[in-house]
PDB file of N, CA and C in Angstrom:
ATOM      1  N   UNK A   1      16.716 -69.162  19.422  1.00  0.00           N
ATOM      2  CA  UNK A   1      16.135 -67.993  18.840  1.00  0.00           C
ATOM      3  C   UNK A   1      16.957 -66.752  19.201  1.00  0.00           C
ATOM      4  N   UNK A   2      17.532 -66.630  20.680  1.00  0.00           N
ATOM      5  CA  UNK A   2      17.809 -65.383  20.674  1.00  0.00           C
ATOM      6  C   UNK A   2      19.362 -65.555  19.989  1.00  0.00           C
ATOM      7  N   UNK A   3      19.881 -66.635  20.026  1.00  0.00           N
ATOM      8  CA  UNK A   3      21.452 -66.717  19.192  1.00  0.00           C
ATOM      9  C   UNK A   3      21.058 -66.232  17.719  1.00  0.00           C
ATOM     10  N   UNK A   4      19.892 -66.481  17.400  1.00  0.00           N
ATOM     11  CA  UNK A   4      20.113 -66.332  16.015  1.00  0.00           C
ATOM     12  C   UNK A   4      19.900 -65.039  15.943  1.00  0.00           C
ATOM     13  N   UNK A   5      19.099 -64.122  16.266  1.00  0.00           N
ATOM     14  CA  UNK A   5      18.796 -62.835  16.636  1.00  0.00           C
ATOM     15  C   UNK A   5      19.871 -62.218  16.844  1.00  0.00           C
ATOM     16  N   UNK A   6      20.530 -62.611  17.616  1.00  0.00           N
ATOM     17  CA  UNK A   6      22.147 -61.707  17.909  1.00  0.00           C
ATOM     18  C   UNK A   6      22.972 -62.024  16.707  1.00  0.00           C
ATOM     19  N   UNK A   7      23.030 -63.173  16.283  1.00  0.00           N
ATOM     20  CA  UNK A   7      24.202 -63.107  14.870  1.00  0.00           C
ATOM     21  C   UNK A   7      23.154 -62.251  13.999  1.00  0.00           C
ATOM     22  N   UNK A   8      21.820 -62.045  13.932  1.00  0.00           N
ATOM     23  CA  UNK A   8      21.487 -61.211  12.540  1.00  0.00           C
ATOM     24  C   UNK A   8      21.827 -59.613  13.189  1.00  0.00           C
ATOM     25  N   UNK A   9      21.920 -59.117  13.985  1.00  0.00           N
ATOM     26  CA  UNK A   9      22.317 -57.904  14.311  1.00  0.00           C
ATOM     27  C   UNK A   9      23.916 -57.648  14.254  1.00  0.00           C
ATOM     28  N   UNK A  10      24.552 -58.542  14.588  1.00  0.00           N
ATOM     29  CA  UNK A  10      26.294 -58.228  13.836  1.00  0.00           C
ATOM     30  C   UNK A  10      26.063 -58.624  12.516  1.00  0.00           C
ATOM     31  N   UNK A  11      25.485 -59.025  12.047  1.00  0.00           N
ATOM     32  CA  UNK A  11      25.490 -59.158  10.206  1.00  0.00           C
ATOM     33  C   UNK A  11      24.803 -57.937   9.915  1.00  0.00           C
ATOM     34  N   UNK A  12      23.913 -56.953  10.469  1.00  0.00           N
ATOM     35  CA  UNK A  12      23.843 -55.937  10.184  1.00  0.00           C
ATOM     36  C   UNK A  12      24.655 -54.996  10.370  1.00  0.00           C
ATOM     37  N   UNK A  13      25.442 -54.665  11.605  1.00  0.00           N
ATOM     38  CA  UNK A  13      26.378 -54.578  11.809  1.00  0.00           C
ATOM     39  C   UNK A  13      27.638 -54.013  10.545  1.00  0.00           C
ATOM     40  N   UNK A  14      28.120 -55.877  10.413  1.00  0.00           N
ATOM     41  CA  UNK A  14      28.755 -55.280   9.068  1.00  0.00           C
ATOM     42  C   UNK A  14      28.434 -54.965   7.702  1.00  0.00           C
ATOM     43  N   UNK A  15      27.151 -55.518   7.402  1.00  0.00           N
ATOM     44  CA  UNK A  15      26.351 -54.466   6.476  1.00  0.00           C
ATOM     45  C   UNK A  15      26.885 -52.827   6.352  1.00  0.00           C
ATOM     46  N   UNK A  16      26.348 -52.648   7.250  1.00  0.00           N
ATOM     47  CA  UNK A  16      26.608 -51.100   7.593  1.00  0.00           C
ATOM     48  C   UNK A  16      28.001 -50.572   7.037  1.00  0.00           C
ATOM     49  N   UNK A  17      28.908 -51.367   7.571  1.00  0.00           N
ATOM     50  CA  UNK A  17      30.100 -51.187   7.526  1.00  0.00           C
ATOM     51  C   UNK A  17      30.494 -51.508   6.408  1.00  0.00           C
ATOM     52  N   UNK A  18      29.902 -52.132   5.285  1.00  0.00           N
ATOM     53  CA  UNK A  18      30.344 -52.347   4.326  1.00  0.00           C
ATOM     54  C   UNK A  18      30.044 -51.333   3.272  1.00  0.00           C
ATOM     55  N   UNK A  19      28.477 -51.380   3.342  1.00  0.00           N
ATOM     56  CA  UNK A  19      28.292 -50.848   2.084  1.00  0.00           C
ATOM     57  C   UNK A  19      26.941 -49.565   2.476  1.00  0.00           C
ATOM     58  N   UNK A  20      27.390 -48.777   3.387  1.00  0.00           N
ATOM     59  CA  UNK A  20      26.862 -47.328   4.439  1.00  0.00           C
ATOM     60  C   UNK A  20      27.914 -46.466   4.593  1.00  0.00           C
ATOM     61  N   UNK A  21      29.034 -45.925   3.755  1.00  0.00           N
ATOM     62  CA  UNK A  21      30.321 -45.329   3.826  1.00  0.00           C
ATOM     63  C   UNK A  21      31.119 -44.769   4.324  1.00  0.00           C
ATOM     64  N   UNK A  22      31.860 -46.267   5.369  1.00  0.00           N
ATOM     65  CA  UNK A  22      32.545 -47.156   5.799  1.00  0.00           C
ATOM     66  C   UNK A  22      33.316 -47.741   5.023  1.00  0.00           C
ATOM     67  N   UNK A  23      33.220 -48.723   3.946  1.00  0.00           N
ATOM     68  CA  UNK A  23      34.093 -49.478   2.620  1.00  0.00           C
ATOM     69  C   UNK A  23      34.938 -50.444   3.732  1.00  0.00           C
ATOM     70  N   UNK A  24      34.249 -50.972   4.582  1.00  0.00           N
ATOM     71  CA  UNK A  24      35.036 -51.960   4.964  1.00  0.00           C
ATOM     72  C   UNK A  24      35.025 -53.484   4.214  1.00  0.00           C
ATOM     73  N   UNK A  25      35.785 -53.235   3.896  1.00  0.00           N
ATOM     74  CA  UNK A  25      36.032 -54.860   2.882  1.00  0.00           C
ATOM     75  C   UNK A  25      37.369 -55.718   3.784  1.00  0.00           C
ATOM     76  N   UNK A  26      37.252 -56.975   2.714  1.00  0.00           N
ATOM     77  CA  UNK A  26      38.539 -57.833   3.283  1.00  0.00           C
ATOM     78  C   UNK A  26      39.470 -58.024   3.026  1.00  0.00           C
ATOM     79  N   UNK A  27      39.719 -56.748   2.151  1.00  0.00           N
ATOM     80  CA  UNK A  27      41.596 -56.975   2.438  1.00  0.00           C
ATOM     81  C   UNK A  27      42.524 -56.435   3.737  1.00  0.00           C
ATOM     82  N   UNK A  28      41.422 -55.942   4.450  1.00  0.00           N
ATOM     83  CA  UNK A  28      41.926 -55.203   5.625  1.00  0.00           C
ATOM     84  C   UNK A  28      42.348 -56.598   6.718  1.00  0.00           C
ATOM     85  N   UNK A  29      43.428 -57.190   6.462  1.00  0.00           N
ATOM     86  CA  UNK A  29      43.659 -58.133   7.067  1.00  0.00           C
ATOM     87  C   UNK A  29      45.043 -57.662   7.890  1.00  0.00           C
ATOM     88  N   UNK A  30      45.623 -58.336   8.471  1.00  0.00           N
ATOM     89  CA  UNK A  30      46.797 -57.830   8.834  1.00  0.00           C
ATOM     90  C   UNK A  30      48.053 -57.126   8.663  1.00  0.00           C
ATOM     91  N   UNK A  31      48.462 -57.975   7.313  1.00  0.00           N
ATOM     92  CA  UNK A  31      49.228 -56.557   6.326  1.00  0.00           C
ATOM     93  C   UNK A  31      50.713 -56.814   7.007  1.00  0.00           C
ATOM     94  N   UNK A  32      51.396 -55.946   5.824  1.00  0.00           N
ATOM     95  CA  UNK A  32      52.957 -55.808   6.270  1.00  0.00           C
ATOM     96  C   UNK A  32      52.845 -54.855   7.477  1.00  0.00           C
ATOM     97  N   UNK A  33      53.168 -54.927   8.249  1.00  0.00           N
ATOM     98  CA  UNK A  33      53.698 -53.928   9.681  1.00  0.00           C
ATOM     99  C   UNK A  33      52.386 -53.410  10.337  1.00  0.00           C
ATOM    100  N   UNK A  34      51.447 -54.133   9.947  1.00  0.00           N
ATOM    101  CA  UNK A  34      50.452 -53.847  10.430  1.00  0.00           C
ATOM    102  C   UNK A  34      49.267 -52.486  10.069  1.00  0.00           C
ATOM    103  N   UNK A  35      49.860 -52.291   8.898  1.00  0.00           N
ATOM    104  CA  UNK A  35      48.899 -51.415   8.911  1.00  0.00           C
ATOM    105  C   UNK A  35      47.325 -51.351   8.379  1.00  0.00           C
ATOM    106  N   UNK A  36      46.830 -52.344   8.131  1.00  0.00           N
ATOM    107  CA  UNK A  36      45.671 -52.387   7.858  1.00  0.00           C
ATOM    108  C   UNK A  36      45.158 -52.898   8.793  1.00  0.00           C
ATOM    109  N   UNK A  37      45.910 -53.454  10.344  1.00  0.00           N
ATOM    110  CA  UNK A  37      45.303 -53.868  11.389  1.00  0.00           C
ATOM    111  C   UNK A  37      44.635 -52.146  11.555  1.00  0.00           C
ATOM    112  N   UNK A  38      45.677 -51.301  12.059  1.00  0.00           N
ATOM    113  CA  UNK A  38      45.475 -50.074  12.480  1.00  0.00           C
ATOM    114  C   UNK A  38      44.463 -49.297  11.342  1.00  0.00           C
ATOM    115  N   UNK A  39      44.279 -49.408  10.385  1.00  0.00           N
ATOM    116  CA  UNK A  39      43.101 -48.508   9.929  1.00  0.00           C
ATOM    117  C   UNK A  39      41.967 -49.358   9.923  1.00  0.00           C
ATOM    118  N   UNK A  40      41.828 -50.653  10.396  1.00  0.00           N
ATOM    119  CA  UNK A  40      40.563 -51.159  10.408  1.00  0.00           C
ATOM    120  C   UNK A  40      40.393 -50.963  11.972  1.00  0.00           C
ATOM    121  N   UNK A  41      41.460 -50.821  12.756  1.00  0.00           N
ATOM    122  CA  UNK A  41      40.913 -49.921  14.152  1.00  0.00           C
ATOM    123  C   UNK A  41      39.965 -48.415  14.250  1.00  0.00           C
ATOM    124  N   UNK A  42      40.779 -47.801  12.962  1.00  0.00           N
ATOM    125  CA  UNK A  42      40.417 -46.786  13.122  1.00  0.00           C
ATOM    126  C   UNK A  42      38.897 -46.291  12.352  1.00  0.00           C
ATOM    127  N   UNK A  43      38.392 -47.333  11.668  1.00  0.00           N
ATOM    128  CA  UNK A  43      37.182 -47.560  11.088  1.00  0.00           C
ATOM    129  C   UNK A  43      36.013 -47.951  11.892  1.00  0.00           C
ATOM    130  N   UNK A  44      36.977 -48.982  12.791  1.00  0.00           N
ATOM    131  CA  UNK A  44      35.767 -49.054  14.251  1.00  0.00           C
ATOM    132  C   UNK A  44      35.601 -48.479  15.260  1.00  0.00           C
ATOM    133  N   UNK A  45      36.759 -47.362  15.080  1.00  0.00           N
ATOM    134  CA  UNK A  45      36.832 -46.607  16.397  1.00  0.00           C
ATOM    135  C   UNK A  45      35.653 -45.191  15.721  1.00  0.00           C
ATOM    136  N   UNK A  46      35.538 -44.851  14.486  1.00  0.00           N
ATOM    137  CA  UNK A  46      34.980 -43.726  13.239  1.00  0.00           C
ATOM    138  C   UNK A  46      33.654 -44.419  13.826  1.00  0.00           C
ATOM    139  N   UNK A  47      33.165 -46.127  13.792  1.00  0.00           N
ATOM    140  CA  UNK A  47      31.657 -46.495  13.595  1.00  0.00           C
ATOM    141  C   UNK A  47      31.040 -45.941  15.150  1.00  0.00           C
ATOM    142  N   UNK A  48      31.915 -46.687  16.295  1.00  0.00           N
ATOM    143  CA  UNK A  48      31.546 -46.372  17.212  1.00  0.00           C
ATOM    144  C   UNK A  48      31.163 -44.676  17.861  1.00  0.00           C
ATOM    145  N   UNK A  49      32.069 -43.627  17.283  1.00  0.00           N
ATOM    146  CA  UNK A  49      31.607 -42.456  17.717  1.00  0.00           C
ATOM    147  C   UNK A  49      30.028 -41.927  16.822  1.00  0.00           C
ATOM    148  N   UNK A  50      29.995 -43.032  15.701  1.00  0.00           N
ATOM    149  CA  UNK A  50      28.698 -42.241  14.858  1.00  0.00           C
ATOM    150  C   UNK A  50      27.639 -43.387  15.457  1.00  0.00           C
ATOM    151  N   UNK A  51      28.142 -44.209  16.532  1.00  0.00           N
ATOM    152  CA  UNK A  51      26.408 -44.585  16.971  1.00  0.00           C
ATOM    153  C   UNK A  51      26.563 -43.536  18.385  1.00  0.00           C
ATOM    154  N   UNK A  52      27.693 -43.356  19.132  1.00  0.00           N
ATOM    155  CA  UNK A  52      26.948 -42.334  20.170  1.00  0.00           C
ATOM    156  C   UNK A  52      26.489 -41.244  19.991  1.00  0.00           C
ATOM    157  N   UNK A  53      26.791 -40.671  18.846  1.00  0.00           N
ATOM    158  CA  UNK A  53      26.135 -39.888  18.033  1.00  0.00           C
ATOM    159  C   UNK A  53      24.827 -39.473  17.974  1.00  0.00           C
ATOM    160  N   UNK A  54      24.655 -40.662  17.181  1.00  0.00           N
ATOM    161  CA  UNK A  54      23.226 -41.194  16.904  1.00  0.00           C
ATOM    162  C   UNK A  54      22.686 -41.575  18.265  1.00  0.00           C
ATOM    163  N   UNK A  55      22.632 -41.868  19.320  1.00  0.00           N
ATOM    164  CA  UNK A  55      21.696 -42.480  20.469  1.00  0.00           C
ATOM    165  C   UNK A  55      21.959 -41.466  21.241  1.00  0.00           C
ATOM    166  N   UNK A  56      22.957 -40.470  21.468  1.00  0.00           N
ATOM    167  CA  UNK A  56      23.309 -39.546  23.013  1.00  0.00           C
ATOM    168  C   UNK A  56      23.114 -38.312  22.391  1.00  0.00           C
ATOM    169  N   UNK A  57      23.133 -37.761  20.826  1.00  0.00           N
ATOM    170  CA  UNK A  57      23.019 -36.202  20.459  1.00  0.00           C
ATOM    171  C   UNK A  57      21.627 -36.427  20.534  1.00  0.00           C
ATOM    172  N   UNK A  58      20.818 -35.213  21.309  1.00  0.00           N
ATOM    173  CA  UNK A  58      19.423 -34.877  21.251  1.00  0.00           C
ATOM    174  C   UNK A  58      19.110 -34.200  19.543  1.00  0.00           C
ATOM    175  N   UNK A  59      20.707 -33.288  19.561  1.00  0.00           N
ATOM    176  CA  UNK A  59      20.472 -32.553  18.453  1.00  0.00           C
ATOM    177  C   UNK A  59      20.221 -33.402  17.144  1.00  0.00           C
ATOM    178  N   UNK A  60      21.443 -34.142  16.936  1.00  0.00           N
ATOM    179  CA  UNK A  60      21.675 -35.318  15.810  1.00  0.00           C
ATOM    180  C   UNK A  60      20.266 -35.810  15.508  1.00  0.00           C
ATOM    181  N   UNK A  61      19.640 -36.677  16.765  1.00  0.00           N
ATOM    182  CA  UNK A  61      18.361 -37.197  16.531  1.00  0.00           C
ATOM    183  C   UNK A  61      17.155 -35.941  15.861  1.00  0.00           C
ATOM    184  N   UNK A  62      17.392 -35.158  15.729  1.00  0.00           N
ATOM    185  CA  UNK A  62      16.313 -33.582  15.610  1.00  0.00           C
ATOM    186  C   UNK A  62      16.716 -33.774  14.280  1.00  0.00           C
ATOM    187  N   UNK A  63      18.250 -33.870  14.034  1.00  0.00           N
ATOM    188  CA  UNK A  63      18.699 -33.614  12.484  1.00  0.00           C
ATOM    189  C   UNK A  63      18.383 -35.407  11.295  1.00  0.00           C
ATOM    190  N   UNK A  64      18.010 -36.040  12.257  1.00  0.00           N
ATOM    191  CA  UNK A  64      17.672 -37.114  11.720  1.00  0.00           C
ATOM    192  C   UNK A  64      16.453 -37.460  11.171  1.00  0.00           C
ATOM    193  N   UNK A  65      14.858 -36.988  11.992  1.00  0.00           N
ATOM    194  CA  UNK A  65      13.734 -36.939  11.317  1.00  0.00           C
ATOM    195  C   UNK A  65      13.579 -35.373  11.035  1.00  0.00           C
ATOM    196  N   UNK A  66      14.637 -34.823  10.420  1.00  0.00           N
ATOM    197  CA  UNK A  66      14.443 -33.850   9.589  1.00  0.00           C
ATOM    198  C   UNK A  66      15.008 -33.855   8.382  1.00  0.00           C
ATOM    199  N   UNK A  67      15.933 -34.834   8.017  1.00  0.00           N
ATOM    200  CA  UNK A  67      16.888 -35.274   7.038  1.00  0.00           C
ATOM    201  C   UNK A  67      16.327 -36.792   6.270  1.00  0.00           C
ATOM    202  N   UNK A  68      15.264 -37.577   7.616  1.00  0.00           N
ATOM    203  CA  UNK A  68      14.656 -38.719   6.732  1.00  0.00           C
ATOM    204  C   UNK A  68      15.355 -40.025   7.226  1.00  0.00           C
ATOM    205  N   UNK A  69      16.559 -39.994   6.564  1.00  0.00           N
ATOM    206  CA  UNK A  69      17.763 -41.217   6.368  1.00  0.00           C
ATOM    207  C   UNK A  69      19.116 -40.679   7.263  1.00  0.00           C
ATOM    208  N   UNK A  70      19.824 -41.651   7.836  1.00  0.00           N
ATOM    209  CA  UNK A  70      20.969 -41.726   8.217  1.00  0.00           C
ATOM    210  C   UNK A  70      21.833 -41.403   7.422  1.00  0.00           C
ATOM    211  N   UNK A  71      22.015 -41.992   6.378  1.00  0.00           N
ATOM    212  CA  UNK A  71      22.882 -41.414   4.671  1.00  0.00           C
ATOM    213  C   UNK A  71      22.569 -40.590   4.792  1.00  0.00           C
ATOM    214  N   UNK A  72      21.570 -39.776   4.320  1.00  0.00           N
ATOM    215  CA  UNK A  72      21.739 -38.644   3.700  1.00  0.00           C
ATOM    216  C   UNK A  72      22.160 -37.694   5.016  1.00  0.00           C
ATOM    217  N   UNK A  73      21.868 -37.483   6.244  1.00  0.00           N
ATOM    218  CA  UNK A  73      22.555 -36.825   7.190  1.00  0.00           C
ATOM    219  C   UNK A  73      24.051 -37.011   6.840  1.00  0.00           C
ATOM    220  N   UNK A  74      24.672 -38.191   6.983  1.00  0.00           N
ATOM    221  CA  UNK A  74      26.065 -38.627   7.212  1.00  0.00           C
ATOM    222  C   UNK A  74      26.755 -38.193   5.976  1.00  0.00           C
ATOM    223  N   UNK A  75      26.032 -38.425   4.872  1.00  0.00           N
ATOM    224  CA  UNK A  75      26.727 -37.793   3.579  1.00  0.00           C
ATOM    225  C   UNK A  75      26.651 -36.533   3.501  1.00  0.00           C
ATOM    226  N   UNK A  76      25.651 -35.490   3.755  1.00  0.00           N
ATOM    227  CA  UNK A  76      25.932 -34.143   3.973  1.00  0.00           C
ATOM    228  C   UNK A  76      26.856 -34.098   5.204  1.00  0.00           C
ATOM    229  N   UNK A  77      27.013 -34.319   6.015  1.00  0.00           N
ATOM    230  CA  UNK A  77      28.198 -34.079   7.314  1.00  0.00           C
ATOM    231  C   UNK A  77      29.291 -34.280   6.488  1.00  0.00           C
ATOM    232  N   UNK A  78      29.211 -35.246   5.758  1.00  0.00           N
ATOM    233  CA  UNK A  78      30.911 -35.584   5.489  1.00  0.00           C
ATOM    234  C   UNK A  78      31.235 -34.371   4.285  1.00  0.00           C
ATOM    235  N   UNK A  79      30.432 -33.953   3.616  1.00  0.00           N
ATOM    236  CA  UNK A  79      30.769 -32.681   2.777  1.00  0.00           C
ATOM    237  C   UNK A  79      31.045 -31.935   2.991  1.00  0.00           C
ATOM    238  N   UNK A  80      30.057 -31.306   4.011  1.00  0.00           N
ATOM    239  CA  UNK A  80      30.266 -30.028   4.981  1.00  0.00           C
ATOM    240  C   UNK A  80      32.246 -29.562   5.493  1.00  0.00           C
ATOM    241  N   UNK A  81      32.163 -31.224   6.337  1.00  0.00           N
ATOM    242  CA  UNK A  81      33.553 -31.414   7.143  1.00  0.00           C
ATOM    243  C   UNK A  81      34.903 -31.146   5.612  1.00  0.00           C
ATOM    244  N   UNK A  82      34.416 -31.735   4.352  1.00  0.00           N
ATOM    245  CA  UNK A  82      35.442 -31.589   3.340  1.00  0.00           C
ATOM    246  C   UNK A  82      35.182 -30.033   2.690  1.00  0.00           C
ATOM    247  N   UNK A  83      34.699 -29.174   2.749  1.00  0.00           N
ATOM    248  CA  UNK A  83      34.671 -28.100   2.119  1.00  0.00           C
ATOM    249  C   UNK A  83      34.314 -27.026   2.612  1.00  0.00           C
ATOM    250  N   UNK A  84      34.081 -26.777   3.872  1.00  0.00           N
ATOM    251  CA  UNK A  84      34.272 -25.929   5.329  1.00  0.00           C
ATOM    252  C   UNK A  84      35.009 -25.675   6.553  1.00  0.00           C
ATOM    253  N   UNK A  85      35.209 -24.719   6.926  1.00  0.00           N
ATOM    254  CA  UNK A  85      35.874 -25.402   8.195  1.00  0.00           C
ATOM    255  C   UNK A  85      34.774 -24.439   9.476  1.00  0.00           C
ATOM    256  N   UNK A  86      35.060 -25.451  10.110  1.00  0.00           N
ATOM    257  CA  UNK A  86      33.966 -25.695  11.020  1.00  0.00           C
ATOM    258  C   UNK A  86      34.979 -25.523  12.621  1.00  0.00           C
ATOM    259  N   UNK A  87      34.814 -24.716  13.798  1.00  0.00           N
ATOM    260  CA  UNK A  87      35.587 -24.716  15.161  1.00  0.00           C
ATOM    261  C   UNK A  87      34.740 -25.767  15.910  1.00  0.00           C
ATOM    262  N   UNK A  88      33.307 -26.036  15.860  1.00  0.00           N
ATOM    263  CA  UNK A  88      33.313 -27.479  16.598  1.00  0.00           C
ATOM    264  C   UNK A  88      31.540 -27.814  15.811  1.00  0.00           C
ATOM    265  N   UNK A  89      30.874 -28.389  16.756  1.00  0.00           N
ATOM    266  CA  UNK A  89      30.166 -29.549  16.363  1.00  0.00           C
ATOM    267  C   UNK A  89      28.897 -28.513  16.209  1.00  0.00           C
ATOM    268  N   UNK A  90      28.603 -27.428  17.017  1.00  0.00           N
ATOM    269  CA  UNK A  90      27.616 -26.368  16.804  1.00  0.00           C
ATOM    270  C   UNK A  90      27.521 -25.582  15.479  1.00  0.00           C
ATOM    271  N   UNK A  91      28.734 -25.509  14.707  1.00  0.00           N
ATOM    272  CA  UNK A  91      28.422 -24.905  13.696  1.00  0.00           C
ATOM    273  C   UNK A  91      28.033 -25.801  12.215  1.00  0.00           C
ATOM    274  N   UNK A  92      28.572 -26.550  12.572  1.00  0.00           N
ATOM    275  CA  UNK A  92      28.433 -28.175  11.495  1.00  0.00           C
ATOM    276  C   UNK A  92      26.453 -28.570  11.384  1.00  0.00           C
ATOM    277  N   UNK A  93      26.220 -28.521  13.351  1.00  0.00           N
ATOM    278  CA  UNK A  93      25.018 -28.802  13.366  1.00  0.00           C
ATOM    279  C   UNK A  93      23.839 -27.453  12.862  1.00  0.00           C
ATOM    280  N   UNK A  94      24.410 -26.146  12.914  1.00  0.00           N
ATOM    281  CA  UNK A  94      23.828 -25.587  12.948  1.00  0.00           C
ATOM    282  C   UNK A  94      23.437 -25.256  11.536  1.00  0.00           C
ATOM    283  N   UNK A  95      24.314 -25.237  10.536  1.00  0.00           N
ATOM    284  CA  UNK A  95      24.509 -25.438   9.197  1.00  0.00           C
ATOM    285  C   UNK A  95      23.723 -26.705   8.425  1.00  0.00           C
ATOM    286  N   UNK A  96      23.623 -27.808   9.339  1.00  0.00           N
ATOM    287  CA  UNK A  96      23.017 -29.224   8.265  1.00  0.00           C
ATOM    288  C   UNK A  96      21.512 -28.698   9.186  1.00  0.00           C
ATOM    289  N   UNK A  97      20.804 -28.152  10.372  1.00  0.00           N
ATOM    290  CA  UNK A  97      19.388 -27.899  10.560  1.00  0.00           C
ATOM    291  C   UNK A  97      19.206 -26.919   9.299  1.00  0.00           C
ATOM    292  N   UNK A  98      20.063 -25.663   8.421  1.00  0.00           N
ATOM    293  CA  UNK A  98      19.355 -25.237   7.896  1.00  0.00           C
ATOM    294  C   UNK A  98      18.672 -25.773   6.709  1.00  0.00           C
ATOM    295  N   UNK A  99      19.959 -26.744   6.472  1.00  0.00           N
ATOM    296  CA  UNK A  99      19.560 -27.269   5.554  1.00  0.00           C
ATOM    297  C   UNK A  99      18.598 -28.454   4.994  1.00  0.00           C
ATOM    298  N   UNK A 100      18.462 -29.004   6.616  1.00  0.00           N
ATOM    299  CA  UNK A 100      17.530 -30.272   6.583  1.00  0.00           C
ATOM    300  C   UNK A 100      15.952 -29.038   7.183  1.00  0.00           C
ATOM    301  N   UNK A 101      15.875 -27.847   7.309  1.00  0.00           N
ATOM    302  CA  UNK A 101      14.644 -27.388   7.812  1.00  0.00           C
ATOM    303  C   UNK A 101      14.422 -27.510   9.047  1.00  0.00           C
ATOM    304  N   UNK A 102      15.183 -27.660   9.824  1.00  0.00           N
ATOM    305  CA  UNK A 102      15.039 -28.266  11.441  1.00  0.00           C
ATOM    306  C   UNK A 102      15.297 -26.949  12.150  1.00  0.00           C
ATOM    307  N   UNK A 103      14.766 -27.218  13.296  1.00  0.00           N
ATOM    308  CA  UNK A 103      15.110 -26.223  14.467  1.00  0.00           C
ATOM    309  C   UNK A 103      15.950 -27.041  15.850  1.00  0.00           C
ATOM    310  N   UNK A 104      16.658 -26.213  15.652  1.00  0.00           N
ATOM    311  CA  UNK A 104      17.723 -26.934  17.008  1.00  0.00           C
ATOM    312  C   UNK A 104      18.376 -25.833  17.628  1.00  0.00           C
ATOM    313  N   UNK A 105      18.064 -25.246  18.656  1.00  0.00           N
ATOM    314  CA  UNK A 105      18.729 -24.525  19.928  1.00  0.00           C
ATOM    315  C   UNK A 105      19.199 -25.125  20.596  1.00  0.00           C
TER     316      UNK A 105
END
């Protein structure tokens, strides 16, 4: 029971990663000179900073049941980051509370 439990949580896992925007698919295999080793590093190195994110920002979590969904947080962040510029993580956050209605000091 608990083996099977642990393989359904890496199959969620890459769920996520597949089709939660990520676009990890399988051609990211090894590749001439390696470079699709290195951007599928850098896809897991992208997943891993958006779960400490998610579990260690007090703020993030504030902007999360104020936003509903993980998507829709992560897809407004990623807009924000393409059509603003932003000096660090306070003004990004401070910008998606207005917009999700949240209060975050």
């Amino acid at each position: 029971m608990r083996i099977a439990r642990s393989r359904w949580t890496i199959e969620e896992t890459f769920n996520t990663l597949k089709n939660q925007g990520y676009y990890w698919e399988h051609n990211y295999g090894h590749g001439e000179q390696h470079l699709a080793t290195g951007l599928a590093y850098l896809m897991l190195l992208a997943f891993l900073v958006d779960q400490f994110m998610e579990l260690c920002s007090e703020k993030f979590q504030l902007l999360l049941k104020g936003a509903k969904t993980r998507v829709n947080v992560w897809f407004t962040q990623g807009d924000l980051f393409t059509t603003q510029p932003f000096e660090d993580f306070s003004g990004i956050y401070g910008l998606l509370a207005e917009l999700f209605g949240v209060q975050i000091d």
